[in-house]
Protein backbone atom coordinates (compact mmCIF):
# COMPACT_ATOMS: atom_id res chain seq x y z
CA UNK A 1 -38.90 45.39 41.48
CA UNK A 2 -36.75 48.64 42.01
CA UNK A 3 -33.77 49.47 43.17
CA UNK A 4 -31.37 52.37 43.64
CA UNK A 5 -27.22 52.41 43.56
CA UNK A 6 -26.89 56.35 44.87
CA UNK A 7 -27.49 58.58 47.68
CA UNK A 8 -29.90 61.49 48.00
CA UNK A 9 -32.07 60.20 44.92
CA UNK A 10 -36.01 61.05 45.27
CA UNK A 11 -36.82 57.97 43.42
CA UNK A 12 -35.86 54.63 42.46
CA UNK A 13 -35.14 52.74 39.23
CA UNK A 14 -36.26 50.00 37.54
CA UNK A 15 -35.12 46.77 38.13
CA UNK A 16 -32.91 45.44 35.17
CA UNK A 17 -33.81 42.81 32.28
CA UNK A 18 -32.00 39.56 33.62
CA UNK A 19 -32.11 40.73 37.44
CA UNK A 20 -34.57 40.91 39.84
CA UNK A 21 -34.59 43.76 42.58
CA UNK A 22 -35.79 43.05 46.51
CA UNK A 23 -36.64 45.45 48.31
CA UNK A 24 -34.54 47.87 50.06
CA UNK A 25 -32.02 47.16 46.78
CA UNK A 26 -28.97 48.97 46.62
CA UNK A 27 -28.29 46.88 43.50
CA UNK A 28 -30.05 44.67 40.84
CA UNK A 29 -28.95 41.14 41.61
CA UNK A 30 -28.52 38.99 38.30
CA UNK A 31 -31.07 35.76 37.29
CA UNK A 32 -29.36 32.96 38.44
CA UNK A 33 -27.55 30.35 36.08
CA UNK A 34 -30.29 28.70 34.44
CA UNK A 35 -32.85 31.40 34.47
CA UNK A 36 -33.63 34.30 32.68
CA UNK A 37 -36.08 37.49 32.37
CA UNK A 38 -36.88 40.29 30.10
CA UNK A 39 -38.71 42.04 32.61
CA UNK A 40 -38.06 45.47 34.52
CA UNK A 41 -39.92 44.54 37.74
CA UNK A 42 -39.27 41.44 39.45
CA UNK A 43 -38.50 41.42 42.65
CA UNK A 44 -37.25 37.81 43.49
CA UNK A 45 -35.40 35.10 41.85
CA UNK A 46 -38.57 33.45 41.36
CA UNK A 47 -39.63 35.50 38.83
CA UNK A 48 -37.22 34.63 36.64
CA UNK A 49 -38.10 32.50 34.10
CA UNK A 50 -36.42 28.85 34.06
CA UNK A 51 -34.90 27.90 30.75
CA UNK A 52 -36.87 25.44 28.59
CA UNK A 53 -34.96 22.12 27.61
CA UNK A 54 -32.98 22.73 24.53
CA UNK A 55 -31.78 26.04 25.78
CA UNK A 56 -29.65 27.57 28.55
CA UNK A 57 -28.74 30.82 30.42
CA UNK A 58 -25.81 31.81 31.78
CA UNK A 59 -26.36 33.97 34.97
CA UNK A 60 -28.07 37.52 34.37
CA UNK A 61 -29.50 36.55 31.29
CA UNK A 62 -32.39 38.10 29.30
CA UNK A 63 -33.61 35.60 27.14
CA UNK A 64 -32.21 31.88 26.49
CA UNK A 65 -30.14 30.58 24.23
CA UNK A 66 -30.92 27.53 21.75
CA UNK A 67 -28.28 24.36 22.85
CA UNK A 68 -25.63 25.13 19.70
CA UNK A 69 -25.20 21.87 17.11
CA UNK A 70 -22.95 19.40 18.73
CA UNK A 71 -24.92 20.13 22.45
CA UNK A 72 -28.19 18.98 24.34
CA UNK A 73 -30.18 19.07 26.99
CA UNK A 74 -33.01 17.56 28.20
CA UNK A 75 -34.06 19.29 31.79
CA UNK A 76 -34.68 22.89 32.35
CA UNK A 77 -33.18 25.39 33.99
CA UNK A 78 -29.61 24.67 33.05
CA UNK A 79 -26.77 27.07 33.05
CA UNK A 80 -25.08 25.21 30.04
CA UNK A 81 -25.77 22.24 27.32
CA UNK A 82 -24.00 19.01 27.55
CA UNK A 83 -21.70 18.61 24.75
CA UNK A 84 -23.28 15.20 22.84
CA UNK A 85 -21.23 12.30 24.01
CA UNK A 86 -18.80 10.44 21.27
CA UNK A 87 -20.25 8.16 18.96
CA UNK A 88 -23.20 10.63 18.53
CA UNK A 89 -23.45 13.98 16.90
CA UNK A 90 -26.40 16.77 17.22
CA UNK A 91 -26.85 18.81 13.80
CA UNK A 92 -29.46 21.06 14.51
CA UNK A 93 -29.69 23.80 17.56
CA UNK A 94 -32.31 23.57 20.48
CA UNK A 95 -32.45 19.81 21.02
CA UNK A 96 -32.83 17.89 23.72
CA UNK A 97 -31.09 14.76 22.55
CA UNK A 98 -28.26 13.39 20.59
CA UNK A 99 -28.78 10.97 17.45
CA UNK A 100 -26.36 8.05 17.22
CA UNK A 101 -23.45 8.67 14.51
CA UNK A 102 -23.92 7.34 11.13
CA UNK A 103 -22.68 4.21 9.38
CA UNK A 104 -19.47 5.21 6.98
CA UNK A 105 -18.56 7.95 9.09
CA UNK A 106 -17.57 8.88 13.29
CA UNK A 107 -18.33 11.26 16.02
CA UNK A 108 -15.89 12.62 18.48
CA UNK A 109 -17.14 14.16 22.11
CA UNK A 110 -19.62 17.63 20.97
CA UNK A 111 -19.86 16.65 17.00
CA UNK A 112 -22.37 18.51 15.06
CA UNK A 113 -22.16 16.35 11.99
CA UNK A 114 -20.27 12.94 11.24
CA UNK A 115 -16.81 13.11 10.20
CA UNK A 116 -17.22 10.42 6.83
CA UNK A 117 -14.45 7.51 7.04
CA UNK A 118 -11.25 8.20 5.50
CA UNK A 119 -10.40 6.85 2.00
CA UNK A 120 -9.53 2.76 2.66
CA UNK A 121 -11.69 2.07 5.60
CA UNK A 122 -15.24 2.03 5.88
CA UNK A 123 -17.72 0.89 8.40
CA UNK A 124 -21.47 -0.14 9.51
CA UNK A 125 -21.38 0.80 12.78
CA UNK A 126 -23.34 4.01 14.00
CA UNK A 127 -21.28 4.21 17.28
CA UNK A 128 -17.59 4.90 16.37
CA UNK A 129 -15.96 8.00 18.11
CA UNK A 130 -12.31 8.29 15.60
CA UNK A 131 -11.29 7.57 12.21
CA UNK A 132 -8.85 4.99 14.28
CA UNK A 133 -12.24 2.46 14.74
CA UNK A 134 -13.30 2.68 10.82
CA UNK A 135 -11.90 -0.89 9.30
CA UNK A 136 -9.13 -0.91 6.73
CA UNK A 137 -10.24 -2.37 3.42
CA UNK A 138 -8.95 -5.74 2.75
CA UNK A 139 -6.50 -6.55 -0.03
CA UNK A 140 -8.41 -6.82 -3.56
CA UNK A 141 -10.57 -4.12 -2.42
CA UNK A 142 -11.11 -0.01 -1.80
CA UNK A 143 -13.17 2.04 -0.11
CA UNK A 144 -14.24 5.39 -0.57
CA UNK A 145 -14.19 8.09 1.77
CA UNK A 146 -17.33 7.62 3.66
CA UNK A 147 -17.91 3.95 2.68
CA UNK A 148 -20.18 1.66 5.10
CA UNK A 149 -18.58 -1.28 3.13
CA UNK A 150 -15.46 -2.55 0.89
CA UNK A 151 -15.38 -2.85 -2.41
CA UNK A 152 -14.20 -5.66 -4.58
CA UNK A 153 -11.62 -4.44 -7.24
CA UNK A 154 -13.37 -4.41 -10.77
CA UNK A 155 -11.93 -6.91 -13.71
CA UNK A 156 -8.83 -5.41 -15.25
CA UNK A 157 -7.92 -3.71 -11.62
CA UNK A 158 -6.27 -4.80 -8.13
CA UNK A 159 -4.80 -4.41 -5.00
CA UNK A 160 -2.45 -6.19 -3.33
CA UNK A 161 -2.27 -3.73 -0.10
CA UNK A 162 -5.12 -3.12 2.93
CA UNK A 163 -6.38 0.13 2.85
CA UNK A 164 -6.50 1.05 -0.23
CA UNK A 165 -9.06 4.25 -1.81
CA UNK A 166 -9.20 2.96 -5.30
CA UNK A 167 -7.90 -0.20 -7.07
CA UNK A 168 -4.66 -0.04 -9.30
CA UNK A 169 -5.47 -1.14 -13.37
CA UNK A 170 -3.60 -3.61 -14.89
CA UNK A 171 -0.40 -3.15 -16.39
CA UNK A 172 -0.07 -3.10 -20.19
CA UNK A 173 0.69 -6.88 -20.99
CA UNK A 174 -1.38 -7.92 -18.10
CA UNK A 175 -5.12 -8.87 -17.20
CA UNK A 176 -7.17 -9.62 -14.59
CA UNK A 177 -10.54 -11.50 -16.07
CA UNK A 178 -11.66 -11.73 -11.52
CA UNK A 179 -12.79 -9.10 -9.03
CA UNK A 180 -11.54 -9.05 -5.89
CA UNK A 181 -8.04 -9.75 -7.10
CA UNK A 182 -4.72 -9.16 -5.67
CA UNK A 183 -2.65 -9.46 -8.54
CA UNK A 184 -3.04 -9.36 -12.32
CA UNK A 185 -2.07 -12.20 -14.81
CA UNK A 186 0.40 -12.39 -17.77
CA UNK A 187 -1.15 -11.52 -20.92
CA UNK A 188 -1.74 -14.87 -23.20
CA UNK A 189 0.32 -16.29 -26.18
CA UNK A 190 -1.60 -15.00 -29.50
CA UNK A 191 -2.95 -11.93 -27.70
CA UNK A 192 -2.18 -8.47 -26.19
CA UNK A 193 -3.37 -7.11 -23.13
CA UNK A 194 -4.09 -3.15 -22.79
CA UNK A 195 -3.87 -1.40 -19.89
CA UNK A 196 -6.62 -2.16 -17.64
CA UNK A 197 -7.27 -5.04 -19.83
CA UNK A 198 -10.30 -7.54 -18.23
CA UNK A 199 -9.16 -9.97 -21.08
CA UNK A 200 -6.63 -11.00 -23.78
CA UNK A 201 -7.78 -9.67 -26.66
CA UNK A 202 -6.46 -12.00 -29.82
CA UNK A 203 -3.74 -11.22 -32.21
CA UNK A 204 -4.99 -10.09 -35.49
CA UNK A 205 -5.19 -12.10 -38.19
CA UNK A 206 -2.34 -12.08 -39.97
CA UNK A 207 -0.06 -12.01 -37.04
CA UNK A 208 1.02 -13.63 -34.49
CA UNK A 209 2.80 -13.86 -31.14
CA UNK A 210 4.48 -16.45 -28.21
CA UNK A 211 5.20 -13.52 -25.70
CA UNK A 212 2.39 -13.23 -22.86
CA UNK A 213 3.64 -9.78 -22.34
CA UNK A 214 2.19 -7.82 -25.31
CA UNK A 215 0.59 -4.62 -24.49
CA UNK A 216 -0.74 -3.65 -27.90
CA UNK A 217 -1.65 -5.10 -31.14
CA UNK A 218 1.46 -3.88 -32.83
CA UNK A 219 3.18 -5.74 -30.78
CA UNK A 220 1.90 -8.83 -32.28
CA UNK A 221 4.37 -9.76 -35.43
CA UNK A 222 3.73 -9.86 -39.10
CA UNK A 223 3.24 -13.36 -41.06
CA UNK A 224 6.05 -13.69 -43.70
CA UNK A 225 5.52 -13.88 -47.08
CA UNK A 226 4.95 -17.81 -47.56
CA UNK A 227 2.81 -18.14 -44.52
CA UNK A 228 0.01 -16.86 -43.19
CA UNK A 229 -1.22 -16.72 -39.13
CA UNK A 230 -5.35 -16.90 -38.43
CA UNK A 231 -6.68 -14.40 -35.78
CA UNK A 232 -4.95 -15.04 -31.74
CA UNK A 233 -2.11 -17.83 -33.56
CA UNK A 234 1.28 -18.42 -31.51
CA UNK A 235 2.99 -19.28 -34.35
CA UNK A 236 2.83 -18.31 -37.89
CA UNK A 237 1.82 -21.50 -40.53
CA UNK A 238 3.59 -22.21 -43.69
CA UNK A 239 1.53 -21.90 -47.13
CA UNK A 240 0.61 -25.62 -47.90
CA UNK A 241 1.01 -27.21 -51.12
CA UNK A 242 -1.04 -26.13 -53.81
CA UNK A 243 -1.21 -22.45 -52.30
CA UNK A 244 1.14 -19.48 -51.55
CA UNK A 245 1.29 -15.56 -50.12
CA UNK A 246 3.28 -13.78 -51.93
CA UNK A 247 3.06 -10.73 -49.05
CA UNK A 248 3.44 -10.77 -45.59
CA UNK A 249 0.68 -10.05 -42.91
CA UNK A 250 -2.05 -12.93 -44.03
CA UNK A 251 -4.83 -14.65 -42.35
CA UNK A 252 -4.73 -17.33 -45.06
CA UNK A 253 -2.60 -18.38 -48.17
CA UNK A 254 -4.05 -17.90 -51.70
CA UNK A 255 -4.79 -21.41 -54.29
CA UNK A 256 -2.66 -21.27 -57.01
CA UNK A 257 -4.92 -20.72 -60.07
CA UNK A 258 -5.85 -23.10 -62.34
CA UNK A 259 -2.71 -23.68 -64.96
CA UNK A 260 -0.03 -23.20 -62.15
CA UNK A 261 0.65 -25.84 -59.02
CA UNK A 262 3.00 -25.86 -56.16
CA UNK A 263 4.62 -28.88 -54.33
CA UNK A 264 6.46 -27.72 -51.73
CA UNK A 265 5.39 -25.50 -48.97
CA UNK A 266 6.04 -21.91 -47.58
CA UNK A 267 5.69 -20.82 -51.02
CA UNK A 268 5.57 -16.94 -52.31
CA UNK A 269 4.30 -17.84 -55.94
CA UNK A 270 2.89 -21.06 -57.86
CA UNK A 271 4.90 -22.65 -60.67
CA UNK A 272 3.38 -22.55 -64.47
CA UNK A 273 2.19 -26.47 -65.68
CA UNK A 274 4.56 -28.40 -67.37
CA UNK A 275 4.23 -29.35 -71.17
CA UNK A 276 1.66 -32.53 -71.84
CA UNK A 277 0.35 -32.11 -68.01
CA UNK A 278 -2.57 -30.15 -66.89
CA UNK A 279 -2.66 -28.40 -62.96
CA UNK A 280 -6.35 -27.31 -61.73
CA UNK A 281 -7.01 -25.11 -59.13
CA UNK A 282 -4.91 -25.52 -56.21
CA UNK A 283 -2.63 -27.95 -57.95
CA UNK A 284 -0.09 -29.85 -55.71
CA UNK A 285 1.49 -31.47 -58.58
CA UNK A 286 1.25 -31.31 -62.39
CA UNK A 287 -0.89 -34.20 -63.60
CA UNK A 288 0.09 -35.87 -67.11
CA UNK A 289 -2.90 -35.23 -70.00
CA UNK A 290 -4.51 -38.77 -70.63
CA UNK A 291 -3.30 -40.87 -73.76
């Protein structure tokens, strides 16, 4: 439990923390790999105290040292910890095990936390040791970085490309009413389709439109004066008989009042009764006054 390194000395000194002194030593000789010792007196390498499993010492140590994240071991009196193995990851110091890598994510050799899969891929598995093994999202769905699963692409979005992070919206003039899609649809006759658009949304009334490319409602055109166009129309419709719009941009004609008529159609105004007839409301033609 002593030792002493010079000549002509009158006494010898105390062994060193992390050695252990026979006797007759010239020298302290250091704990081996594996072992360690705070003590001043030992005087084999028995005395020094085997490291617990979770920890290591590296030779001539004086205490042990807790297994760092990403390391284990499970036996005692080791020199080193084992760096965990891929597919598992250790987040926490002094362990004596491993825990298997988490779904969404992958652990490469000595990981101390998963590494989440990258935007487009995703997966279940708990075993996966690179981003490489993480499956690429199919087209007409994402996945977000970390995902354990795809996606379907929301109404109004899509994808026609694997691994994708997010879906793409619609196109002004287009729509997608489906998830999962890989493609959006033209817009519909009589409507116009935002950006992002999960449905054709009618033309107003009082307009109208045959495109299926219309991205806003002012791209839907006015009714002329004469006709009028009711709410998602293709077409605008000529005034019937007996009615008129004398303005453009209606949902419905007007009946000519009582005193006036009109007998053709498309008109902008009614005409005034003729002299010994009588026109009621709505009059297509003047009618003659009884005898």
């Amino acid at each position: 439990g002593t030792y002493q390194d010079e000549e002509g000395k009158t006494a010898c000194k105390p062994c060193k923390a992390g050695s252990y002194c026979q006797k007759g030593a010239a020298a302290a000789l250091p704990c081996d790999g594996g072992t360690y010792s705070s003590a001043t007196d030992n005087d084999e390498q028995g005395d020094c105290v085997p490291a617990a499993p979770g920890s290591f010492a590296v030779t001539g140590s004086t205490q042990q040292t807790p297994c760092p994240k990403g390391s284990y071991t499970n036996e005692p009196k080791k020199g080193e910890c084992t760096p965990c193995s891929s597919g598992t990851y250790q987040d926490e110091e002094r362990k004596t095990a491993c825990k298997p890598c988490e779904a969404g994510g992958y652990c490469a050799v000595g990981a101390a936390a998963p590494l989440p899969c990258e935007a487009g891929t995703f997966s279940t598995a708990t075993d996966l040791t690179a981003a490489s093994e993480c499956t690429d999202a199919s087209p007409g769905h994402f996945a977000t970085t970390g995902s354990t699963q795809q996606t379907a692409c929301a109404k109004g979005s899509y994808t026609n490309e694997t691994r994708q992070g997010e879906c793409t919206p619609c196109a002004g003039g287009t729509y997608q009413d489906a998830e999962a899609q890989t493609a959006c649809k033209p817009c519909e006759q009589g409507s116009y389709c935002a950006a992002g658009a999960a449905a054709a949304l009618p033309c107003d009334g009082g307009t109208y439109s045959s495109a299926t490319n219309n991205a806003e409602q002012g791209d839907c055109t006015p009714a002329d004066p004469g006709s009028f166009a009711v709410t998602g129309s293709t077409a605008q419709t000529p005034c019937a008989k007996g009615s008129f719009a004398a303005t453009g941009g209606l949902s419905e004609c007007v009946s000519c009042e009582s005193g006036t008529y009109q007998d053709v159609t498309g008109a902008t105004g009614c005409r005034d009764c003729e002299a010994g007839s009588y026109c009621a409301e709505g009059a297509v033609a003047p009618l003659p006054c009884e005898a």
